[in-house]
Protein backbone atom coordinates (compact mmCIF):
# COMPACT_ATOMS: atom_id res chain seq x y z
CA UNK A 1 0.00 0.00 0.00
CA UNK A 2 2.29 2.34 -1.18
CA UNK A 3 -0.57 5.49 -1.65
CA UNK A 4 -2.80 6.62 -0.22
CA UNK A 5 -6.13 4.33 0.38
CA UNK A 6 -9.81 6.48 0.90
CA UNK A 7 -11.75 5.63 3.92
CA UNK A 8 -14.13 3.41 1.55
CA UNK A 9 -11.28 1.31 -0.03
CA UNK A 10 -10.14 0.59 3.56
CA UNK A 11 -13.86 -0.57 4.50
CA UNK A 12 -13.87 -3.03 1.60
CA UNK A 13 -10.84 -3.97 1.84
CA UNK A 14 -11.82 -4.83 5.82
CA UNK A 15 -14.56 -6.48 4.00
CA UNK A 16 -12.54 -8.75 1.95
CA UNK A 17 -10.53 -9.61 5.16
CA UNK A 18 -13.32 -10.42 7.49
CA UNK A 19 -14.26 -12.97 4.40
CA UNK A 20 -11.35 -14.86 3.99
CA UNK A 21 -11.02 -14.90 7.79
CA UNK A 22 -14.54 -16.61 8.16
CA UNK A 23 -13.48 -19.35 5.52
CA UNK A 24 -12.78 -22.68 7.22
CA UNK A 25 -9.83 -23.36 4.80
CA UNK A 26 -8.02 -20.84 6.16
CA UNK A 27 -4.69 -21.70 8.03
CA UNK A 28 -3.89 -20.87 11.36
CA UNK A 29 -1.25 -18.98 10.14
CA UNK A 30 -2.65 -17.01 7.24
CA UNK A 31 -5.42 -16.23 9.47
CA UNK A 32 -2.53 -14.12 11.70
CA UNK A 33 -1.26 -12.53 8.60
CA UNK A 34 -4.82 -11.36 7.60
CA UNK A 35 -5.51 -10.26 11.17
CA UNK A 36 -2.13 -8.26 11.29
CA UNK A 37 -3.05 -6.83 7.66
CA UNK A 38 -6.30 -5.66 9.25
CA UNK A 39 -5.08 -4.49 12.36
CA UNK A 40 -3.09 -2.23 10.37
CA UNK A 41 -6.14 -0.97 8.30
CA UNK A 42 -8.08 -0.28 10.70
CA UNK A 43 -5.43 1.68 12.41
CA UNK A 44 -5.46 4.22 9.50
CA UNK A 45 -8.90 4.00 8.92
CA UNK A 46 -9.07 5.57 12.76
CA UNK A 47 -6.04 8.22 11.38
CA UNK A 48 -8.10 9.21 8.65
CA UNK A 49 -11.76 10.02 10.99
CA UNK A 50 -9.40 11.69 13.23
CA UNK A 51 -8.14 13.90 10.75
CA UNK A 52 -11.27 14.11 9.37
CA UNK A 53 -12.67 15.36 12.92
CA UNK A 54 -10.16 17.76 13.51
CA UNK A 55 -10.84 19.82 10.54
CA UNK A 56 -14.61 19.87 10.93
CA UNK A 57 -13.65 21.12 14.65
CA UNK A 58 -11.97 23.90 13.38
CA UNK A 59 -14.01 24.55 10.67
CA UNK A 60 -17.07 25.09 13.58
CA UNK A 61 -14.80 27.68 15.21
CA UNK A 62 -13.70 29.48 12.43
CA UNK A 63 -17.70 29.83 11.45
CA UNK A 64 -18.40 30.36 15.42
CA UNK A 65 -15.83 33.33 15.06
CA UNK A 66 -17.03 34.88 12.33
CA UNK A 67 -20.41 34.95 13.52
């Protein structure tokens, strides 16, 4: 994952995940490599809505100020 993913790439791709997770061929060990990879998405998923927040709080000020 070299660029930049959007927040709706990183749902699907959670998606996709959560899939091959539930499938009983699965190994034991590729199931700890998909968690891991997960893990990690949903880590920058959570990066993203922070951001995300942050701006909209300042946005609200900014407009609170100027009111």
């Amino acid at each position: 994952m070299g660029e930049e993913l959007t927040l709706e790439e990183y749902f699907s791709g959670l998606e996709e995940i959560i899939e091959k997770m539930q499938d009983t061929e699965v190994s034991l060990e590729d199931s700890f490599a998909l968690y891991e990879q997960g893990m990690k998405m949903l880590k920058n998923c959570n990066q993203k809505i922070d951001a995300v927040e942050k701006k909209m709080l300042k946005m609200n000020v900014k407009i609170k100020n100027t009111c």
